[in-house]
PDB file of N, CA and C in Angstrom:
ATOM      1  N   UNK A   1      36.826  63.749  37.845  1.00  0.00           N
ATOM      2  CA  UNK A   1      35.684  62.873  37.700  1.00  0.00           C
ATOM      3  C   UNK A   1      35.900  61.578  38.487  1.00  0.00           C
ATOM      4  N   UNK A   2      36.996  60.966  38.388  1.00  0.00           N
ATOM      5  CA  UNK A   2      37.315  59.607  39.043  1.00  0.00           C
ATOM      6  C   UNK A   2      37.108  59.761  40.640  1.00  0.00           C
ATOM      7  N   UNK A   3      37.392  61.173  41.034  1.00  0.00           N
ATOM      8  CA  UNK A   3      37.809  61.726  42.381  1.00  0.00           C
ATOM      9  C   UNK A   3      36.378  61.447  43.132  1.00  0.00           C
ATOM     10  N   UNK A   4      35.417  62.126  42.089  1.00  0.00           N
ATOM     11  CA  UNK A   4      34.117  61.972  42.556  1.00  0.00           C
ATOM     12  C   UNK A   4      33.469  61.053  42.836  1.00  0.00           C
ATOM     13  N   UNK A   5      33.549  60.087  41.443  1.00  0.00           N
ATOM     14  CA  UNK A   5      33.206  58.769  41.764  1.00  0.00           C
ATOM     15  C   UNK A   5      34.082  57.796  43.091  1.00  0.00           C
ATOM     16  N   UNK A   6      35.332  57.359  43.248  1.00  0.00           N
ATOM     17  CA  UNK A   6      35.901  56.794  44.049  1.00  0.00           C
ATOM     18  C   UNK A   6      34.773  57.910  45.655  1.00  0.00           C
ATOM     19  N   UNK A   7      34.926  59.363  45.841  1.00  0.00           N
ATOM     20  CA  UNK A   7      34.018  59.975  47.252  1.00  0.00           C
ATOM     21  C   UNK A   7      32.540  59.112  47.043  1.00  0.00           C
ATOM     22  N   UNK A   8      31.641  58.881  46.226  1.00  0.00           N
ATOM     23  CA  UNK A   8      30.827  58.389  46.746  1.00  0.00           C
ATOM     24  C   UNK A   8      30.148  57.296  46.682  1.00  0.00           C
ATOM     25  N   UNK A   9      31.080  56.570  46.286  1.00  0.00           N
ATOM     26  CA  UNK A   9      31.222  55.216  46.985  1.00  0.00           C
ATOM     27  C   UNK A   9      31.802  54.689  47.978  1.00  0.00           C
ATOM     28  N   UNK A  10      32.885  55.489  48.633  1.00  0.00           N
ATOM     29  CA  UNK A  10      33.030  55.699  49.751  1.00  0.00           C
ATOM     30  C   UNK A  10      31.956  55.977  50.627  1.00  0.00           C
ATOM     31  N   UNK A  11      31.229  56.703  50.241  1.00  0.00           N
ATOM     32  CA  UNK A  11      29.973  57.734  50.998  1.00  0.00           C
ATOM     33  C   UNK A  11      28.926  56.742  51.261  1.00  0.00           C
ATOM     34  N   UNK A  12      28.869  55.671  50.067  1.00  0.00           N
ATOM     35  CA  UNK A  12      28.034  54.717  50.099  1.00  0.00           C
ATOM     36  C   UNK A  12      27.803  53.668  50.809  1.00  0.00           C
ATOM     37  N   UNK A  13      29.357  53.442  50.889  1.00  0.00           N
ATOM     38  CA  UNK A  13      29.763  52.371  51.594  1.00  0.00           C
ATOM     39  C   UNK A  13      29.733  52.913  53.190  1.00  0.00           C
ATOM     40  N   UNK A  14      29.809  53.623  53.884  1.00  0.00           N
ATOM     41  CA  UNK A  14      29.969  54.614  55.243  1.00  0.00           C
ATOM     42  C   UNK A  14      28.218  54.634  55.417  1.00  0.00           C
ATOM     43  N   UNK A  15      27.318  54.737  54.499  1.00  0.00           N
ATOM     44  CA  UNK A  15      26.004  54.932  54.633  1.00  0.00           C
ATOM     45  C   UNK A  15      25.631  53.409  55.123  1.00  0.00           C
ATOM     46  N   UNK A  16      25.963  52.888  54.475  1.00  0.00           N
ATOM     47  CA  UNK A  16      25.887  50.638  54.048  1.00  0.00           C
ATOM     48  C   UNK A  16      26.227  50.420  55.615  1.00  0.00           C
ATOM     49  N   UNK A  17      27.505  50.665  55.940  1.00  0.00           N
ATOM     50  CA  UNK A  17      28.335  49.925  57.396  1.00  0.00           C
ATOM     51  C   UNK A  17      26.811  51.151  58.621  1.00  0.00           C
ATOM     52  N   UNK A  18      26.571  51.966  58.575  1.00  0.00           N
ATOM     53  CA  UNK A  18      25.960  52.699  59.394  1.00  0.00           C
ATOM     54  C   UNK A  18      24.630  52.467  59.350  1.00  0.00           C
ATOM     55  N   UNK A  19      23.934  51.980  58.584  1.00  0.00           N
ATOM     56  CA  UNK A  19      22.946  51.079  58.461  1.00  0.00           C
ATOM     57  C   UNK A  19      22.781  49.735  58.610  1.00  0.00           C
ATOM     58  N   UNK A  20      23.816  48.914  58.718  1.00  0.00           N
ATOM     59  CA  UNK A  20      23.842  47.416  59.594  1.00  0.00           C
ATOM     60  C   UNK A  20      24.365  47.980  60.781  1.00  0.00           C
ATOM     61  N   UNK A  21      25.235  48.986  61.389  1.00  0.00           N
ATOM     62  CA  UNK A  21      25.214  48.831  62.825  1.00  0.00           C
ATOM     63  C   UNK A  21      23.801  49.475  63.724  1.00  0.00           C
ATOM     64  N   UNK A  22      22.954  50.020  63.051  1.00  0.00           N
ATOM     65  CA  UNK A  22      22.048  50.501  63.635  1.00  0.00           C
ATOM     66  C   UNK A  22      20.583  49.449  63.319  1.00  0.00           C
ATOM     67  N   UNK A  23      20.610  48.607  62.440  1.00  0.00           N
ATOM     68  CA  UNK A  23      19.576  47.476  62.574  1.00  0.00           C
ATOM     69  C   UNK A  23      20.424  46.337  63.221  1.00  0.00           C
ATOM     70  N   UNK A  24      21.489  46.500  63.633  1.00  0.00           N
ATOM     71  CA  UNK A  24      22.371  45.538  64.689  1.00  0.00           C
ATOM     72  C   UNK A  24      21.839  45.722  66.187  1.00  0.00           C
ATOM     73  N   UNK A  25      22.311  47.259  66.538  1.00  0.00           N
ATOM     74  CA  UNK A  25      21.897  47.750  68.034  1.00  0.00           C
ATOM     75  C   UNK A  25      19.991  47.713  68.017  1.00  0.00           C
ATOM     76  N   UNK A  26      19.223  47.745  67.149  1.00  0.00           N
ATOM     77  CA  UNK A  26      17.971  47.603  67.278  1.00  0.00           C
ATOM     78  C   UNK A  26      17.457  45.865  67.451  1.00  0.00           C
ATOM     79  N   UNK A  27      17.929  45.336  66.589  1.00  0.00           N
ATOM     80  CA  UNK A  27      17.981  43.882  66.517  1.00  0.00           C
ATOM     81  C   UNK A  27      18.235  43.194  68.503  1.00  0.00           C
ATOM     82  N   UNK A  28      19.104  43.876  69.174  1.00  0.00           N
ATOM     83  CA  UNK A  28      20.553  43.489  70.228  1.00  0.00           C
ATOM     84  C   UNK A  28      18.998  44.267  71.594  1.00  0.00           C
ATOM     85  N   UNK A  29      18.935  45.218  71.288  1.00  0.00           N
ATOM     86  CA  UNK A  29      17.682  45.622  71.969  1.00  0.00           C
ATOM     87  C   UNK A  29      16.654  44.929  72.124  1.00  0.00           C
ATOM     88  N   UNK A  30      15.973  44.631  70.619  1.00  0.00           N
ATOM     89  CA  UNK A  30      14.666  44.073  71.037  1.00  0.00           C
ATOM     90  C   UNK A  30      14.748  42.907  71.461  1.00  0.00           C
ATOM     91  N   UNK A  31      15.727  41.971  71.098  1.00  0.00           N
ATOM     92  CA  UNK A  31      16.094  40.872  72.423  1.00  0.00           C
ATOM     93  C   UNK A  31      15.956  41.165  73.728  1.00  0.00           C
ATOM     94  N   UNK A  32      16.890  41.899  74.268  1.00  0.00           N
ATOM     95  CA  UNK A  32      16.751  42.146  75.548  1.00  0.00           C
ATOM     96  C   UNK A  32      15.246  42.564  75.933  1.00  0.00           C
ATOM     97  N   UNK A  33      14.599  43.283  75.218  1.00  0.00           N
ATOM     98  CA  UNK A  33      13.576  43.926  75.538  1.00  0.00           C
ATOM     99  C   UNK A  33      12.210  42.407  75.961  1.00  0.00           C
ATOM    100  N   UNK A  34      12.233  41.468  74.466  1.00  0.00           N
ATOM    101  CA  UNK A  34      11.818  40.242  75.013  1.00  0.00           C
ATOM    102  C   UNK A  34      12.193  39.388  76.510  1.00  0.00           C
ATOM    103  N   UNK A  35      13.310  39.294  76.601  1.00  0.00           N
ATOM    104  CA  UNK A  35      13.636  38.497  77.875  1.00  0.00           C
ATOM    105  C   UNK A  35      13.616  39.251  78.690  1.00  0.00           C
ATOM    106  N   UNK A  36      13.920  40.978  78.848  1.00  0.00           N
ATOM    107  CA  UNK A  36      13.058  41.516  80.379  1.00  0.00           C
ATOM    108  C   UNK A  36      11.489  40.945  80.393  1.00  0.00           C
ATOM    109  N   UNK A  37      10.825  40.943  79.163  1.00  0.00           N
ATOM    110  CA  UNK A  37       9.595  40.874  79.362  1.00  0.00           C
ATOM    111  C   UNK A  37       9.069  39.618  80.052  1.00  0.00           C
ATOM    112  N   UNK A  38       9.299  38.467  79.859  1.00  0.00           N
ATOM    113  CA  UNK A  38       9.233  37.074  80.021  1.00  0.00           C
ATOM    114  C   UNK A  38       9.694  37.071  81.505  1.00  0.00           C
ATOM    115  N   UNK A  39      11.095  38.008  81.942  1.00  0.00           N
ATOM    116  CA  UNK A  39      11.112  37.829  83.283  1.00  0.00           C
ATOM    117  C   UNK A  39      10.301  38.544  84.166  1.00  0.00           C
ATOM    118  N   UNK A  40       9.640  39.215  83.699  1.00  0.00           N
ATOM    119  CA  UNK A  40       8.590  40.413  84.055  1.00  0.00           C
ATOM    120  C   UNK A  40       7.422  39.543  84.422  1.00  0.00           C
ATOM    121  N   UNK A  41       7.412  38.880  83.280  1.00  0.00           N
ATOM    122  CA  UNK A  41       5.632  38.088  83.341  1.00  0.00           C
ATOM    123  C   UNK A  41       5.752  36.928  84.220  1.00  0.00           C
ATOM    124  N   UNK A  42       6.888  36.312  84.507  1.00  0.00           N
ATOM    125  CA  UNK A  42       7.275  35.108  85.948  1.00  0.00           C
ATOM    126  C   UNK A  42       6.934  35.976  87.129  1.00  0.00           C
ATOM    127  N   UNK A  43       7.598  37.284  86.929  1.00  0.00           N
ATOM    128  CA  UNK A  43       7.462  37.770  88.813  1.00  0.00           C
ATOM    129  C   UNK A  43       5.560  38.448  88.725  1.00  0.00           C
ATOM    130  N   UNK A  44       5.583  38.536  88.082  1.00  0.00           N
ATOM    131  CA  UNK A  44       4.174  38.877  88.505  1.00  0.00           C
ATOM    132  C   UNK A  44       3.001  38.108  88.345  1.00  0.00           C
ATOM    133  N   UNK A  45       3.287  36.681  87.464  1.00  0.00           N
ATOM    134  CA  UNK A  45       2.673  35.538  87.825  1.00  0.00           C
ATOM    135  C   UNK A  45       2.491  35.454  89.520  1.00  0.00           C
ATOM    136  N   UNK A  46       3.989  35.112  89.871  1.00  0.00           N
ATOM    137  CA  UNK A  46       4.302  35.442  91.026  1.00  0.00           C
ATOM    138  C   UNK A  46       3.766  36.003  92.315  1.00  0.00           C
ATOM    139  N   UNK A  47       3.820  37.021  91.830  1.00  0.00           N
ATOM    140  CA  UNK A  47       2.921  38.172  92.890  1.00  0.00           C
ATOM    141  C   UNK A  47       1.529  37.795  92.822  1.00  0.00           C
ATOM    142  N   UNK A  48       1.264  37.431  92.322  1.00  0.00           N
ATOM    143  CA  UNK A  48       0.061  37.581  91.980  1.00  0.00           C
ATOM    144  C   UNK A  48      -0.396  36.118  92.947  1.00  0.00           C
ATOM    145  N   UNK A  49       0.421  34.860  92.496  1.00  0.00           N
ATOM    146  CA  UNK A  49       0.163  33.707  93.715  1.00  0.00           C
ATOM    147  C   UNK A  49       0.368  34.409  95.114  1.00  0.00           C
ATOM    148  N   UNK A  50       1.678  35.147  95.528  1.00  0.00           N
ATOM    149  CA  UNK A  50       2.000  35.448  96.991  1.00  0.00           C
ATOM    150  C   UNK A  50       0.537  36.246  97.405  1.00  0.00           C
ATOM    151  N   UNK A  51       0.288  36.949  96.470  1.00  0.00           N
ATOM    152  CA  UNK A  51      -0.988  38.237  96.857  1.00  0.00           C
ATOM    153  C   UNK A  51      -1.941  37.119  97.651  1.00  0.00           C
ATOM    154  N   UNK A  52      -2.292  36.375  96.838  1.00  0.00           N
ATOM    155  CA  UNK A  52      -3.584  34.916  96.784  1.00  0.00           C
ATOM    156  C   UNK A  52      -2.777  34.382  98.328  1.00  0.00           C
ATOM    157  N   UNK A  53      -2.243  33.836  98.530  1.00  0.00           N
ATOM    158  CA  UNK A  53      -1.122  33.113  99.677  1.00  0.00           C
ATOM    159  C   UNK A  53      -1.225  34.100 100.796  1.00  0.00           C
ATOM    160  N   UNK A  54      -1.272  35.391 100.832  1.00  0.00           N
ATOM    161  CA  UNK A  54      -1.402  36.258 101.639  1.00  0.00           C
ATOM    162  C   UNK A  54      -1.970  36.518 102.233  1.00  0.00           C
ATOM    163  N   UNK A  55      -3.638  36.537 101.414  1.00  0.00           N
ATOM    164  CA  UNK A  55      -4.911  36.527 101.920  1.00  0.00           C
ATOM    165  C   UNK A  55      -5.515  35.534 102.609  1.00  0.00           C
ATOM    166  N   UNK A  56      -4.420  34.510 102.337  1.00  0.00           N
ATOM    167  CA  UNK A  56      -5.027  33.056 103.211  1.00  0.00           C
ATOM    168  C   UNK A  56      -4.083  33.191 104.124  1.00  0.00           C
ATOM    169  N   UNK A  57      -3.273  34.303 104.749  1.00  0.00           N
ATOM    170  CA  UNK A  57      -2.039  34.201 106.042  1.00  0.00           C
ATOM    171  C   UNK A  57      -1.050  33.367 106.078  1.00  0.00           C
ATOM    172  N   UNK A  58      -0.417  33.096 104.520  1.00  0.00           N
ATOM    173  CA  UNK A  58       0.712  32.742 104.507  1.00  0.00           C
ATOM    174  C   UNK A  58       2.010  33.745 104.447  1.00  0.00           C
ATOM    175  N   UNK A  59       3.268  33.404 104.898  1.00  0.00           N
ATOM    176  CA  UNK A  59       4.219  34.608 104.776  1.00  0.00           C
ATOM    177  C   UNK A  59       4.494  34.481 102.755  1.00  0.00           C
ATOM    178  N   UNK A  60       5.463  35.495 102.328  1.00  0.00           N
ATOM    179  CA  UNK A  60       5.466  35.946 101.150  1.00  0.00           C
ATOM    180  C   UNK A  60       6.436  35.257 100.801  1.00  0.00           C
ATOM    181  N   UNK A  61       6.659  34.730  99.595  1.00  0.00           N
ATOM    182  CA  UNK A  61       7.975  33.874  99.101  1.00  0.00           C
ATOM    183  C   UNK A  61       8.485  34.595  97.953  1.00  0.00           C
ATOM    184  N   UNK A  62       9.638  35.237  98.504  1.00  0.00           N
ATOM    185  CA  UNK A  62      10.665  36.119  96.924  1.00  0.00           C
ATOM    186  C   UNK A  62      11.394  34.986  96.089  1.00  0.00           C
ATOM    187  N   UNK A  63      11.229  35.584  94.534  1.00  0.00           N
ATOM    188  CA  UNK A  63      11.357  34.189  94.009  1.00  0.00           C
ATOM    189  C   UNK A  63      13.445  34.993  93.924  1.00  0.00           C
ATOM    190  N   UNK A  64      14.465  34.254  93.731  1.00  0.00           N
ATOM    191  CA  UNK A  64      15.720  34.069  93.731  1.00  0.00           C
ATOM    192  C   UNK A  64      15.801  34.130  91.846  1.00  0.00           C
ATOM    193  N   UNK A  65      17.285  35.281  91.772  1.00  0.00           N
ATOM    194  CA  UNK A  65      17.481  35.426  90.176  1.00  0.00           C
ATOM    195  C   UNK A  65      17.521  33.936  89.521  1.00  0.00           C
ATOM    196  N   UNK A  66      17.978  33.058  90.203  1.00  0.00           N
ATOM    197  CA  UNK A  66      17.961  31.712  89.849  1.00  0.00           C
ATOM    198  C   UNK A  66      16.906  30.959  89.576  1.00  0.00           C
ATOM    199  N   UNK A  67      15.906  30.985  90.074  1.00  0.00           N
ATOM    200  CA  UNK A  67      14.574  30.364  90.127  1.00  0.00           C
ATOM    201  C   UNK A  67      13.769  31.138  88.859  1.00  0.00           C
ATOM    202  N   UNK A  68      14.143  32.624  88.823  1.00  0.00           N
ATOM    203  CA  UNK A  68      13.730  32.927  87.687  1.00  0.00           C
ATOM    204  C   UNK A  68      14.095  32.579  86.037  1.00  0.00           C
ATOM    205  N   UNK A  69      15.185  32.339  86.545  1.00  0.00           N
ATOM    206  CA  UNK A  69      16.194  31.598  85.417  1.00  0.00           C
ATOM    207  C   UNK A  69      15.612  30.274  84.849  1.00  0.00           C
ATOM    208  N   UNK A  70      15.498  29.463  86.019  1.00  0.00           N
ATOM    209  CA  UNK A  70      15.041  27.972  85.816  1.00  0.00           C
ATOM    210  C   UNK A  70      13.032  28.349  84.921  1.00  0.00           C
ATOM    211  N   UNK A  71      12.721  29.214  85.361  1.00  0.00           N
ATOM    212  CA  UNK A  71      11.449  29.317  84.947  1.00  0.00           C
ATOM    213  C   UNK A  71      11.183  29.504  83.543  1.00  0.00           C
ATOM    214  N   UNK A  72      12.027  30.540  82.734  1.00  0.00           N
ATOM    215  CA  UNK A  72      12.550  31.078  81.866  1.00  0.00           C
ATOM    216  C   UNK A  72      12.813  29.858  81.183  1.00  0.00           C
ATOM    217  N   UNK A  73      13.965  29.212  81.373  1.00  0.00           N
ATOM    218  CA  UNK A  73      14.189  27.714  80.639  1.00  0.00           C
ATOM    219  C   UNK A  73      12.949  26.966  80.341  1.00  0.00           C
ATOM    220  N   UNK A  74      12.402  26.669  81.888  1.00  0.00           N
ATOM    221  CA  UNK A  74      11.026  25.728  81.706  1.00  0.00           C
ATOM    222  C   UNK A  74      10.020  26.060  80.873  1.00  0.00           C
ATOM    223  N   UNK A  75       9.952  27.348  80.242  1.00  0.00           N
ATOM    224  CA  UNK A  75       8.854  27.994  79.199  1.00  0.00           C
ATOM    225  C   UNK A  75       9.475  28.061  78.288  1.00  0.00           C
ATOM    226  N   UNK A  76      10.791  28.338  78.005  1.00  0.00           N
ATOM    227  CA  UNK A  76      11.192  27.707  76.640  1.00  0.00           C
ATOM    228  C   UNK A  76      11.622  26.490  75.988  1.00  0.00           C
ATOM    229  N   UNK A  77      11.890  25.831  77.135  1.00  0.00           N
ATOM    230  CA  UNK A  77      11.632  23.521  76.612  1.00  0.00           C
ATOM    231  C   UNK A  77      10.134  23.633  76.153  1.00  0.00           C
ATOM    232  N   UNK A  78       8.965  24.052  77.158  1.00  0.00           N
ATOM    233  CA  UNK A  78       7.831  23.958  76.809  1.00  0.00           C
ATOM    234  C   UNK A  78       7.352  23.970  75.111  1.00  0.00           C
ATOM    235  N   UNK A  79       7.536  25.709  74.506  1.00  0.00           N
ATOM    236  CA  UNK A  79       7.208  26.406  73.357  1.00  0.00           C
ATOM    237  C   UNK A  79       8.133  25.426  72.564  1.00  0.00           C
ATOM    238  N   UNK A  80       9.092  24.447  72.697  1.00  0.00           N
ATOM    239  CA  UNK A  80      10.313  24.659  71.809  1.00  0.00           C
ATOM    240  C   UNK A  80       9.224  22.464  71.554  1.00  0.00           C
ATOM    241  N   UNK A  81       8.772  22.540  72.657  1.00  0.00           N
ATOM    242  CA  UNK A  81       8.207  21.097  72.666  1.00  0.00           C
ATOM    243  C   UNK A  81       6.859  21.050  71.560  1.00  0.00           C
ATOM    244  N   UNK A  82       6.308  22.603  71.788  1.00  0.00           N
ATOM    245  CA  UNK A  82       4.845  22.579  71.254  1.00  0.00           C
ATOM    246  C   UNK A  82       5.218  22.889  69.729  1.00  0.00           C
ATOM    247  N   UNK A  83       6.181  23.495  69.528  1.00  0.00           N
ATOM    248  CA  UNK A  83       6.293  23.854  67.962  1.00  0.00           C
ATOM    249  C   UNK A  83       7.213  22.893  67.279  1.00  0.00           C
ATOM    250  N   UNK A  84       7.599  21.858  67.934  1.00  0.00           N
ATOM    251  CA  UNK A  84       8.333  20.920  67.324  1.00  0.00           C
ATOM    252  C   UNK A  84       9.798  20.538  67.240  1.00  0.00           C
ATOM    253  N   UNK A  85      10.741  21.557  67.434  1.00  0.00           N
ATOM    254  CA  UNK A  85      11.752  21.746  67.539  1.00  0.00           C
ATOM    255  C   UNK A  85      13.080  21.572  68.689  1.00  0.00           C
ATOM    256  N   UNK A  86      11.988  20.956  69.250  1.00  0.00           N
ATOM    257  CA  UNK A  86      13.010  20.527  70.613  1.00  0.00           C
ATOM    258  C   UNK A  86      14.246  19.074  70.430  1.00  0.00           C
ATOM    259  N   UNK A  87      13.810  18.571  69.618  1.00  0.00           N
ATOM    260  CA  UNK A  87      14.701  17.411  69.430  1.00  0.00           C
ATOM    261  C   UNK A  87      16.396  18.448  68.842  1.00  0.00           C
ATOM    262  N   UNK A  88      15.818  19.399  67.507  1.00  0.00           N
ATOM    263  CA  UNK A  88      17.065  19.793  66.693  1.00  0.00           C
ATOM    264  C   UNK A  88      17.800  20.508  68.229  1.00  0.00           C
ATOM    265  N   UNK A  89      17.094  21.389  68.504  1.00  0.00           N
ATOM    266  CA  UNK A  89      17.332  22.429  69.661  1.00  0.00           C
ATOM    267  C   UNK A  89      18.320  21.413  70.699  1.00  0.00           C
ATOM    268  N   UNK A  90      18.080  20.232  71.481  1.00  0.00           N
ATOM    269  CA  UNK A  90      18.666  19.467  72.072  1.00  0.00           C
ATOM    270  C   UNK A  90      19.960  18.890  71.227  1.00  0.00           C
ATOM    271  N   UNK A  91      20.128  18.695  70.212  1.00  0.00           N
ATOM    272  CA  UNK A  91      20.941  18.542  68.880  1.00  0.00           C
ATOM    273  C   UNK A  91      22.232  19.011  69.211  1.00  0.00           C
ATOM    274  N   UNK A  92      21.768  20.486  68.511  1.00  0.00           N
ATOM    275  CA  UNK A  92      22.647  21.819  68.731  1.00  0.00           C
ATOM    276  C   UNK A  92      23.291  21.764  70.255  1.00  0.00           C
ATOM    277  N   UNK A  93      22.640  21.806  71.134  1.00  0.00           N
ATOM    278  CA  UNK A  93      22.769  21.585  72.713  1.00  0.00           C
ATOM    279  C   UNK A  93      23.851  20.667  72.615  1.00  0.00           C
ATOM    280  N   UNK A  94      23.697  19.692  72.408  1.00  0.00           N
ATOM    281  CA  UNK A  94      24.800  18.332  72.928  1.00  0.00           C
ATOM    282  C   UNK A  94      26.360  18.675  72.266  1.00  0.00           C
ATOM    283  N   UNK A  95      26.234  19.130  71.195  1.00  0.00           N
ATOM    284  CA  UNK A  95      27.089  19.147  69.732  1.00  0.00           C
ATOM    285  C   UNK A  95      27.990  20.558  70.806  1.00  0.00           C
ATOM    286  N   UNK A  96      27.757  21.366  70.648  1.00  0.00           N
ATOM    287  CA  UNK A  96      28.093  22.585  71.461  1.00  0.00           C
ATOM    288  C   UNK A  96      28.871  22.121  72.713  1.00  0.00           C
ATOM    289  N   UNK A  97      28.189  21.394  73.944  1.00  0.00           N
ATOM    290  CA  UNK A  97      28.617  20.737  75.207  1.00  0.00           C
ATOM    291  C   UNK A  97      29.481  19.670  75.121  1.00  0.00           C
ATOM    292  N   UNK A  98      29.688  19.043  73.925  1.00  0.00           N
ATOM    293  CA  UNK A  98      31.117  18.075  73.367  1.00  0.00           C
ATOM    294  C   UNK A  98      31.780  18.805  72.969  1.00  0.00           C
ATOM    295  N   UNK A  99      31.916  19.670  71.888  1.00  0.00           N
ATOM    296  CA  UNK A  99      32.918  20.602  72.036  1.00  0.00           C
ATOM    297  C   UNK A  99      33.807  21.407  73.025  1.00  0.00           C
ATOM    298  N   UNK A 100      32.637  21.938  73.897  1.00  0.00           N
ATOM    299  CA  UNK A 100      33.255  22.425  74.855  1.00  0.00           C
ATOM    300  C   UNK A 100      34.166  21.172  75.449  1.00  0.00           C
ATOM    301  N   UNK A 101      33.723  20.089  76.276  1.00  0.00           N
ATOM    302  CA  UNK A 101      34.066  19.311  77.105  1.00  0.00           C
ATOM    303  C   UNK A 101      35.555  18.779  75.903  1.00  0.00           C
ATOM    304  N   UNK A 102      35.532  18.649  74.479  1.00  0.00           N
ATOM    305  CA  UNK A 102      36.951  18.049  74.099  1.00  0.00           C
ATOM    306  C   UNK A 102      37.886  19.359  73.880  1.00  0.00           C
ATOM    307  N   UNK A 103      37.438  20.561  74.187  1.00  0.00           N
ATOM    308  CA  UNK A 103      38.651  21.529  74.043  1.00  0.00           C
ATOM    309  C   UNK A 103      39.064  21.643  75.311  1.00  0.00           C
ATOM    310  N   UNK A 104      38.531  21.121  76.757  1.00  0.00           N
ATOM    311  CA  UNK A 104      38.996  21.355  77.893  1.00  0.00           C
ATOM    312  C   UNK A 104      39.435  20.156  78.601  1.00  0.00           C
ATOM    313  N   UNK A 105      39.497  19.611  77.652  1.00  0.00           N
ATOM    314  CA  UNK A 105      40.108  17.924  77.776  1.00  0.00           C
ATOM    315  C   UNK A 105      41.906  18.119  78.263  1.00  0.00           C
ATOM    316  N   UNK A 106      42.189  17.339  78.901  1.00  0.00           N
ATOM    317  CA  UNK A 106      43.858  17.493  79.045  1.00  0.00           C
ATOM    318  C   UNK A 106      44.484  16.359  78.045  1.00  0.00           C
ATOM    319  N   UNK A 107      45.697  17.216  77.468  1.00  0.00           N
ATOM    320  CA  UNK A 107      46.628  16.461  76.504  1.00  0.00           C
ATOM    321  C   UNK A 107      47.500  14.574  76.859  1.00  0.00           C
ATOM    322  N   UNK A 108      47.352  13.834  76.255  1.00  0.00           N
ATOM    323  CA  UNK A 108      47.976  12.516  76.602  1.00  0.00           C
ATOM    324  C   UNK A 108      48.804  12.534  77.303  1.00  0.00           C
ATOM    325  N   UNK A 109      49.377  12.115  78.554  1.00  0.00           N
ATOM    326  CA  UNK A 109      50.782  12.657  79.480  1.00  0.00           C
ATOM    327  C   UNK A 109      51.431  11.253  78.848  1.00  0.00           C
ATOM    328  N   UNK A 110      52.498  11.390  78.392  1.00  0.00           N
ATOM    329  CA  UNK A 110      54.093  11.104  78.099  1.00  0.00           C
ATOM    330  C   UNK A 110      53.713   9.749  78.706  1.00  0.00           C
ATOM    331  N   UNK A 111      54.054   8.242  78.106  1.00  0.00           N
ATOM    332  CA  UNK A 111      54.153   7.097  79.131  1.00  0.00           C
ATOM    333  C   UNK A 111      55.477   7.048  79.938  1.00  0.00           C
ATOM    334  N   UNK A 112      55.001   6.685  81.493  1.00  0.00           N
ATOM    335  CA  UNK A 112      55.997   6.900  82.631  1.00  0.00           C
ATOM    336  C   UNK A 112      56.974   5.390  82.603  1.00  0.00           C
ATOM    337  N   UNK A 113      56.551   4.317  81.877  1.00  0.00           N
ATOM    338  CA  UNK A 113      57.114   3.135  81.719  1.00  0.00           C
ATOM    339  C   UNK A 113      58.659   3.201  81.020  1.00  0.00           C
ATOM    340  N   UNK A 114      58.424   4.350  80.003  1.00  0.00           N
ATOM    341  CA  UNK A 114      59.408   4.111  78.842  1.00  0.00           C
ATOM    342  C   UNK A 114      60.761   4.591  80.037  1.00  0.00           C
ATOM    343  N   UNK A 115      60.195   5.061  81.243  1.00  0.00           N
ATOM    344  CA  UNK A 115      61.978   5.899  81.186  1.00  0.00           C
ATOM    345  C   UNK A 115      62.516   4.931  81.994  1.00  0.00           C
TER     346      UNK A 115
END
C-alpha cells in the first residue's frame, strides 16, 4: 500500500514538472512570436514607404538589423510613455546598468607610497 502511494505521487509530481515545462516552452514561444511580429510590421511599414519612394524614382533604402532594432526600442519608450510606466521602466534600467558598471569596476590597487 505505501508502495503505491509513495508511485503516485511520484507520478504526480513527473505530471506537475511536465506541465510547467510545457507552459514554459509555450510562454518562451509566444514571446518570440510577438517580437518577430513587431519586426515584421517595421519592414513592411517600410516597404511600403520604399514602394511610395519608388514610384516617385527614388532608389530603394534596406533598412539594417540595427535600425530595426532602434525602431523596436522607439515603439516601446513610446507604449511604455502612453501607459504610464516609463519612469519605473527607466528605474529598473538605471538600477540594473549600476550594477553592472560596480561589478566591472577594478579592485583598489595597493598604495605605491607605503613601500
Amino acid at each position: 500500500m505505501e508502495v503505491v502511494i509513495v508511485c503516485s505521487l511520484l507520478l504526480f509530481e513527473v505530471q506537475e514538472a511536465i506541465q510547467f515545462l510545457f507552459r514554459a516552452e509555450t510562454s518562451c514561444r509566444k514571446r518570440g512570436t510577438e517580437k518577430e511580429a513587431k519586426g515584421k510590421s517595421i519592414l513592411t511599414e517600410q516597404k511600403k514607404k520604399e514602394r511610395e519612394a519608388a514610384k516617385m524614382g527614388k532608389k530603394p533604402y534596406y533598412l539594417k538589423q540595427s535600425e530595426i532594432r532602434k525602431q523596436e526600442l522607439i515603439e516601446k519608450y513610446n507604449s511604455l510613455k502612453e501607459s504610464g510606466k516609463l519612469s519605473s521602466f527607466r528605474d529598473k534600467r538605471r538600477k540594473k546598468n549600476a550594477t553592472k558598471d560596480h561589478r566591472y569596476m577594478p579592485y583598489r590597487r595597493a598604495d605605491v607610497s607605503e613601500q
